[in-house]
Protein backbone atom coordinates (compact mmCIF):
# COMPACT_ATOMS: atom_id res chain seq x y z
CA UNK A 1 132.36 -112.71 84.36
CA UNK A 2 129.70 -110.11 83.45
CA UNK A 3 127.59 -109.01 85.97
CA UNK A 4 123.63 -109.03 86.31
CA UNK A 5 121.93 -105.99 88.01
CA UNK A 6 118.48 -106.86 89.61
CA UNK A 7 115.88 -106.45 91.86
CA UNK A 8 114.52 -108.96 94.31
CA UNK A 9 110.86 -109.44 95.30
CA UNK A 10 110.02 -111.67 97.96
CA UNK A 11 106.36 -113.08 98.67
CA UNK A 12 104.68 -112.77 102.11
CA UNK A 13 102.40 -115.16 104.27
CA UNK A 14 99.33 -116.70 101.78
CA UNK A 15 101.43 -117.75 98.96
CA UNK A 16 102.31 -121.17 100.61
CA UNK A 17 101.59 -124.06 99.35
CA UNK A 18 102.20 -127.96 99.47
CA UNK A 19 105.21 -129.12 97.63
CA UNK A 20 106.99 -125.31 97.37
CA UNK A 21 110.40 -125.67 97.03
CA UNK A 22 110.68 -129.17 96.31
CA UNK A 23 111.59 -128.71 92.47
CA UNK A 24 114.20 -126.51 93.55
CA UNK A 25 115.62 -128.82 96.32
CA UNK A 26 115.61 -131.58 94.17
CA UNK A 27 117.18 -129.50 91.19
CA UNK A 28 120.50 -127.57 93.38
CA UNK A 29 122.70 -128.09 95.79
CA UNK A 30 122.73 -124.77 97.13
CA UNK A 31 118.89 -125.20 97.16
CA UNK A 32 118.95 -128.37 99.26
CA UNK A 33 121.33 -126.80 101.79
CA UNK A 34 119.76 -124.54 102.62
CA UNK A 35 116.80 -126.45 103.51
CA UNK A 36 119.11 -128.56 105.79
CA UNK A 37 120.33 -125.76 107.15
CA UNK A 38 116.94 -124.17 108.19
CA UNK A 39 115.63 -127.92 109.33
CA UNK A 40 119.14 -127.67 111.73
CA UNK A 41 117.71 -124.57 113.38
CA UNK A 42 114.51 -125.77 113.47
CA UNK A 43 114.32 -129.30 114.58
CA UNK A 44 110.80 -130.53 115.26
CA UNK A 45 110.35 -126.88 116.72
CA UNK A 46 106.80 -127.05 113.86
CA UNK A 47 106.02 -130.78 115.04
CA UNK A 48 107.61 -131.85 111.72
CA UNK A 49 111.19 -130.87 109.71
CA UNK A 50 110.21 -127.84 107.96
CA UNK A 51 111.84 -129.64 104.67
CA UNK A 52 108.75 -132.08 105.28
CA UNK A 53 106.42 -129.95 106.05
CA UNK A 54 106.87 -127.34 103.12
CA UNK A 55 107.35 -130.58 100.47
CA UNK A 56 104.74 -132.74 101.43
CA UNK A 57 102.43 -131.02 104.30
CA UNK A 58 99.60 -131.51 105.66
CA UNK A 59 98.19 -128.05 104.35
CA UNK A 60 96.22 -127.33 107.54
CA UNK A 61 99.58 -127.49 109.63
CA UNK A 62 101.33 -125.27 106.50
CA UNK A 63 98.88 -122.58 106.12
CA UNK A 64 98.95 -122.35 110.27
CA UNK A 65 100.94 -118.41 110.42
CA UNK A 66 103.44 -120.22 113.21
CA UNK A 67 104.31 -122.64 110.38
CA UNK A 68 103.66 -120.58 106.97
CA UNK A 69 106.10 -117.74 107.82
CA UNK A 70 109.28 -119.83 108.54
CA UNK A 71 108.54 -121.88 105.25
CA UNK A 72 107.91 -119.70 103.02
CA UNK A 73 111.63 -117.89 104.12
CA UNK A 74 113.48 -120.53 103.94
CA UNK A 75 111.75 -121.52 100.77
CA UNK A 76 112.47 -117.93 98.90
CA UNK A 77 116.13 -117.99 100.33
CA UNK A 78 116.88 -121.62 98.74
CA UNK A 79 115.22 -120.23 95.34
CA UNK A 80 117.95 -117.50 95.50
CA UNK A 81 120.56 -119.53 96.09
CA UNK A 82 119.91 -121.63 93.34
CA UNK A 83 119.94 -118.99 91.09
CA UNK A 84 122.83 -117.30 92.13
CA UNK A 85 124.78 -120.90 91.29
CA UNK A 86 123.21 -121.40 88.29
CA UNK A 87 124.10 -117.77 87.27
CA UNK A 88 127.92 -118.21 88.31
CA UNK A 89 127.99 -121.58 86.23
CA UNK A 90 126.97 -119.38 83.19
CA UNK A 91 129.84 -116.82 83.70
CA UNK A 92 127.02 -114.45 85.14
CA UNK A 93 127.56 -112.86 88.45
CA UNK A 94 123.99 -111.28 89.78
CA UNK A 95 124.47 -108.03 91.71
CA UNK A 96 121.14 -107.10 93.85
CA UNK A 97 120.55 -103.16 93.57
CA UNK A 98 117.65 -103.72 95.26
CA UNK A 99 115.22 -105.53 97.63
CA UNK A 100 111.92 -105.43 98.54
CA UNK A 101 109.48 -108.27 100.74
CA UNK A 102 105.72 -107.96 101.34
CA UNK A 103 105.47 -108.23 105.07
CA UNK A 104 106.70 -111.49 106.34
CA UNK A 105 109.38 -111.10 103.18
CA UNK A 106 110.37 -108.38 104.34
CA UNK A 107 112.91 -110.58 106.62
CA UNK A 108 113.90 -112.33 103.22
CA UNK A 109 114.55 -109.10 101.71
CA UNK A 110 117.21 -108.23 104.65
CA UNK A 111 118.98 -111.16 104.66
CA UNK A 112 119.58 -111.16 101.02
CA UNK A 113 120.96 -107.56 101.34
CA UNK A 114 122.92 -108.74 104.42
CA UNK A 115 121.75 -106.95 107.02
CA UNK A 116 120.55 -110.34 108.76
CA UNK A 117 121.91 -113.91 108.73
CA UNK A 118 119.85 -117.03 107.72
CA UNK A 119 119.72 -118.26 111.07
CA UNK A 120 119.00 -115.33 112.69
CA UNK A 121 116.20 -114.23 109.78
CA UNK A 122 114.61 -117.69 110.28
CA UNK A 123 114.35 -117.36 114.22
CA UNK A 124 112.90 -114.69 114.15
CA UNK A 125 110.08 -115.04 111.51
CA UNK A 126 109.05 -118.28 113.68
CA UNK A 127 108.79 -116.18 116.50
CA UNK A 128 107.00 -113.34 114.27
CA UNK A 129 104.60 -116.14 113.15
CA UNK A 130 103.77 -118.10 116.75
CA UNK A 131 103.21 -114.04 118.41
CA UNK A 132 100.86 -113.34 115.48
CA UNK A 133 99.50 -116.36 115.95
CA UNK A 134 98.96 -115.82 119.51
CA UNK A 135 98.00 -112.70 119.28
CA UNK A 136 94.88 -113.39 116.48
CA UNK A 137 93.69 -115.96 118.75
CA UNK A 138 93.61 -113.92 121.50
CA UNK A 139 91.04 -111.66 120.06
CA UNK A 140 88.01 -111.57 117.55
CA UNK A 141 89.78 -110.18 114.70
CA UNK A 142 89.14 -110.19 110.77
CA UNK A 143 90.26 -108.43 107.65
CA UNK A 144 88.26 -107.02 104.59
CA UNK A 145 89.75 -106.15 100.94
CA UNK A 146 88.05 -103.02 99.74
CA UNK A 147 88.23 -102.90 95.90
CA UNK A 148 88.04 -99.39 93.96
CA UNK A 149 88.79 -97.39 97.25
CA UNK A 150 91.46 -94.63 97.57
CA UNK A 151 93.20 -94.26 101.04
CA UNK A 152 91.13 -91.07 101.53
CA UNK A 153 87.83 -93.54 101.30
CA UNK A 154 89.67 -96.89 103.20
CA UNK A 155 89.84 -94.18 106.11
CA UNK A 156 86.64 -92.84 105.67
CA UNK A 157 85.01 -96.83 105.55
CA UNK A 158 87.32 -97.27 109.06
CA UNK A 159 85.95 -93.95 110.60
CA UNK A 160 82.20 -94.99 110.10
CA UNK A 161 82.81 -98.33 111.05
CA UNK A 162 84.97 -98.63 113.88
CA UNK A 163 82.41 -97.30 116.54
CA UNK A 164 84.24 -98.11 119.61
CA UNK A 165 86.34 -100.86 118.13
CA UNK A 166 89.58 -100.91 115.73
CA UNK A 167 89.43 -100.72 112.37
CA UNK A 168 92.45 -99.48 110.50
CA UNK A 169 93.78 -99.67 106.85
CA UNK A 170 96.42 -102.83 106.99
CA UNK A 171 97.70 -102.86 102.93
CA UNK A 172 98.05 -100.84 100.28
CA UNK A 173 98.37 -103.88 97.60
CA UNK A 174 97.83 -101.95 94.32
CA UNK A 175 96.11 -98.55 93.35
CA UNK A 176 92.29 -99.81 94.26
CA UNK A 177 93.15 -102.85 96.51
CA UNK A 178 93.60 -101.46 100.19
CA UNK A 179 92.57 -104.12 102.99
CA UNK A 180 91.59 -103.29 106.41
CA UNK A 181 92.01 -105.34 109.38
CA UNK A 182 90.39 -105.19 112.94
CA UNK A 183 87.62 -106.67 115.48
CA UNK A 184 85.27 -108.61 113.53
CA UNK A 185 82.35 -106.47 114.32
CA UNK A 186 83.88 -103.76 113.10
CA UNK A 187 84.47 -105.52 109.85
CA UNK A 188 81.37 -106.69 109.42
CA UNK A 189 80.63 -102.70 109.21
CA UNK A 190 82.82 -102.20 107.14
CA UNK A 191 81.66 -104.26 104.43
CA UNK A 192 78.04 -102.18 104.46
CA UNK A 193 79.74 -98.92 104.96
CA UNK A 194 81.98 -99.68 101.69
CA UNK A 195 78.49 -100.78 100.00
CA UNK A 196 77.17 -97.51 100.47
CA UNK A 197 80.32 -95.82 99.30
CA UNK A 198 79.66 -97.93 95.78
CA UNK A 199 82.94 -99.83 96.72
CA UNK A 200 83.38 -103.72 96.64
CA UNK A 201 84.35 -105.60 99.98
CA UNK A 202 85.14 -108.91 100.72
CA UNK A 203 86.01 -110.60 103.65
CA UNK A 204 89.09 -112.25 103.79
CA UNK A 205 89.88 -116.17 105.08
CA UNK A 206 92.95 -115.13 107.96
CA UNK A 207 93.46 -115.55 111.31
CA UNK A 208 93.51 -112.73 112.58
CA UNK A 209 93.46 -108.73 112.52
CA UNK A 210 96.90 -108.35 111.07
CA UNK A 211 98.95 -105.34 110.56
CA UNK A 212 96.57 -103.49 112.89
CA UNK A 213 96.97 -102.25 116.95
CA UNK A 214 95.09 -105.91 117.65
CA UNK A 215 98.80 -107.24 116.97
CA UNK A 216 100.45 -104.79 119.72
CA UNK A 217 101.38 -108.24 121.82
CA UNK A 218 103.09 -109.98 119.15
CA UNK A 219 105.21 -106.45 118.58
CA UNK A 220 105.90 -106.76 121.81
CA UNK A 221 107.51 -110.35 121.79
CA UNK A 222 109.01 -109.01 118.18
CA UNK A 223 110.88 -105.95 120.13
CA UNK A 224 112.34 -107.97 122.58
CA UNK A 225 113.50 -110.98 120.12
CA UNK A 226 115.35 -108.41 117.71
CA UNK A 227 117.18 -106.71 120.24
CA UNK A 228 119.04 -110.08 120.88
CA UNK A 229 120.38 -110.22 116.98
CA UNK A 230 122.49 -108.29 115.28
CA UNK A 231 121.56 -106.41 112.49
CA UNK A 232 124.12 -105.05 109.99
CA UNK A 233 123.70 -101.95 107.42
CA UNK A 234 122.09 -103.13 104.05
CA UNK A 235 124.40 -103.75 101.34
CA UNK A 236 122.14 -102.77 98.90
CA UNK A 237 118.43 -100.71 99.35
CA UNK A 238 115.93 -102.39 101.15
CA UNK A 239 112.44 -101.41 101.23
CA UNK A 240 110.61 -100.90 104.53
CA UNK A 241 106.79 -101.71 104.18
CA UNK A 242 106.15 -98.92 106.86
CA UNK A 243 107.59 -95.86 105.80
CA UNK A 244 107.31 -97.39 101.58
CA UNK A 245 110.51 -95.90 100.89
CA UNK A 246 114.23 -97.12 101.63
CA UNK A 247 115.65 -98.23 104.99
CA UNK A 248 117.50 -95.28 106.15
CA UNK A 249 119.34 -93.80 109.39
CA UNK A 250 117.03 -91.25 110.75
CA UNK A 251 118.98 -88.01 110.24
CA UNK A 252 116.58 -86.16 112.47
CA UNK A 253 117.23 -88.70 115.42
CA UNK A 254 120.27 -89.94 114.88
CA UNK A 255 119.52 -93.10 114.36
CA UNK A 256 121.36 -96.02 112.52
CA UNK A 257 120.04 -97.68 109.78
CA UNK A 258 120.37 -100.52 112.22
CA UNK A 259 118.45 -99.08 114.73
CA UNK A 260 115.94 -98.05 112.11
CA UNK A 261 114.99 -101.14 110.56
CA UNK A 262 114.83 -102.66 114.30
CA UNK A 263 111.77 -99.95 114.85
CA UNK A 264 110.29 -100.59 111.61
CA UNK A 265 109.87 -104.21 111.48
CA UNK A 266 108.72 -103.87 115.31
CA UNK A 267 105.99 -101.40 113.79
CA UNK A 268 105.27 -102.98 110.80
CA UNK A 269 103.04 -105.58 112.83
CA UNK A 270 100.55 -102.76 113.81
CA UNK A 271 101.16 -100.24 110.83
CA UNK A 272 99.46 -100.95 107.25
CA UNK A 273 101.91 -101.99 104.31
CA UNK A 274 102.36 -100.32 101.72
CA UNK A 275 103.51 -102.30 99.14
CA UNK A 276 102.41 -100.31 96.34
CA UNK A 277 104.76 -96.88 97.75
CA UNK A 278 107.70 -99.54 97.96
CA UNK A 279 107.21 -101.05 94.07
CA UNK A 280 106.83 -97.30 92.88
CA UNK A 281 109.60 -96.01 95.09
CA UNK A 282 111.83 -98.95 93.26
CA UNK A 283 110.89 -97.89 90.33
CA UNK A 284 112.12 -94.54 90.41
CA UNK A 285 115.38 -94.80 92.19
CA UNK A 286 116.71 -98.29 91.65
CA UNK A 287 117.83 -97.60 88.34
CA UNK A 288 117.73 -100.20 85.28
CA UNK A 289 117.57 -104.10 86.18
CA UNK A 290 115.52 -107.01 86.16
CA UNK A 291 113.12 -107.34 88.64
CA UNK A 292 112.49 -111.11 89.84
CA UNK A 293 110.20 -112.60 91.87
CA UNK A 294 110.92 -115.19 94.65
CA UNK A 295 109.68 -118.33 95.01
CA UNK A 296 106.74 -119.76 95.94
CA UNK A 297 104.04 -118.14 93.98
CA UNK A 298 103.65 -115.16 91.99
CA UNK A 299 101.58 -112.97 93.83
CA UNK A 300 104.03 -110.07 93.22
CA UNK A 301 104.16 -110.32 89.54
CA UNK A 302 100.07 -109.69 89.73
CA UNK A 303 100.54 -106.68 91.88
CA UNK A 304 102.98 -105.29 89.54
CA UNK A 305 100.96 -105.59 87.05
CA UNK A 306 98.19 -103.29 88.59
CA UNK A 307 100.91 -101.27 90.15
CA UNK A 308 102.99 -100.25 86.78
CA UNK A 309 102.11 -102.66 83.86
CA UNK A 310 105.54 -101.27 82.43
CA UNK A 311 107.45 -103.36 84.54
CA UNK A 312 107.96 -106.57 84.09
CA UNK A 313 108.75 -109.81 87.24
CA UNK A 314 110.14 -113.04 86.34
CA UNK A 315 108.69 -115.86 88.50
CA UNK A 316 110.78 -118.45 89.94
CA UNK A 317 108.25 -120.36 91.45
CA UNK A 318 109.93 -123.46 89.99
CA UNK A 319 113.12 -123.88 88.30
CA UNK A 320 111.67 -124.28 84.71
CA UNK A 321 110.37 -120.24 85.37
């Protein structure tokens, strides 16, 4: 059996949509179990099976962040699956030398280097999503895609803007593409501030002030639910949207990679991510591979394509990709 090095990209919360997943339950086996597996953990936990809800919606339940986040795991965990048995049927074993998840897939990322089990990835993602959830509704909160800016200028938009609210950078998408996120008045400055700056803002449809101090609460919740799991070292790199480098045990503290990725996930609800330091940091040390691109969607493969245009994502939004 020859072997297949690769690298796996998995989508985060907004690339959701009614009927993901369904081709690929419908086309595997390994697909459809493990959409009976996650509907076993779940129940009615969403007010529906998540099978249902992710095949046939309604969208204003599946775009809810309680309901999105679970779905769109589970979804990008069946897509591997199916590939790795459709691979193994053609004599083709794939070997991951690398993953890599923007926010929520982050979690999809660790399970498929093994540092977290299905069940354990799935409870806690619902809990990530209901805390965020909780948390956005809790306060006004809003987030604004600045287009042309540079970090140096993102911070300089925030530091203008906040006045005596929060307003922090919350992703570094591509080179040119860094959103903020914080209290709605404060974005609402933003957007002139980045005017006068000769920079192009838009406001963005969420619920909330993600991936900014507004989300301390649900980090909170977070902290507590992952010490109750265990976590396992990687078997392969995994990115960590906070630091945009690998997962690693903290030499200077001596902490575990286990302990490490505990911290950063808990921080990676109030930190920015930066997506674009993880795809470059791939790029230089994961070697030669393909680099594929989880379902649903294919958000990714457009980032990449602002991020190094030399590297090319497969989709697998549906088994025909």
């Amino acid at each position: 059996m020859s072997t297949n090095p690769v690298i796996l990209l998995c989508p985060g919360q907004g690339a959701q949509r009614v009927g993901m997943g369904k081709a690929w339950f419908e086309h595997a086996p390994a697909a459809a179990q493990t959409f009976g597996a996650a509907d076993e953990v779940l129940g009615d936990r969403l007010g529906v099976r998540l099978s249902e809800l992710c095949f046939e919606g309604p969208a204003s339940r599946l775009n809810q962040t309680d309901a999105a986040q679970p779905a769109i795991y589970t979804v990008s965990v069946a897509c591997y699956q199916a590939l790795v048995t459709e691979a193994e049927a053609s004599g083709i074993e794939i070997d991951i030398v690398a993953t890599a998840g923007l926010s929520l897939g982050e979690y999809t990322a660790l399970h498929l280097a093994g540092a977290i089990s299905f069940a354990d990835g799935l409870e806690l993602v619902t809990l990530r999503g209901r805390a965020m959830q909780d948390a956005a509704q809790a306060v006004d909160g809003s987030m604004v895609a600045l287009i042309g800016a540079d970090e140096q200028q993102a911070l300089a938009v925030c530091e203008a803007a906040a006045g005596d609210e929060i307003l922090a950078p919350a992703n570094f998408n591509t080179p040119g593409q860094i959103v903020l996120s914080g209290h709605a008045g404060a974005c609402d400055r933003a957007q002139a501030e980045a005017e006068q700056l000769g920079l192009k803002a838009t406001r963005l449809e969420v619920a909330g002030a993600f991936h900014s101090p507004l989300m301390a609460p649900a980090a909170d919740r977070l902290r507590e639910a992952l010490g109750r799991i265990e976590i396992r070292a990687p078997r392969t790199m995994v990115c960590s949207n906070v630091s945009g480098a690998e997962h690693r045990q903290d030499d200077d503290s001596g902490a575990t990679v286990e302990e490490t990725i505990r911290e950063r996930l808990v921080e990676q609800l109030t930190h920015p991510v930066r997506w674009a330091d993880n795809c470059r940091w791939l790029v230089e040390h994961a070697g030669e591979a393909e680099w594929h691109e989880m379902a649903p969607g294919k958000t990714l493969m457009g980032l990449m394509r602002r991020i190094d245009r030399s590297v090319k994502v497969v989709k697998h939004d549906e088994p025909s990709d």
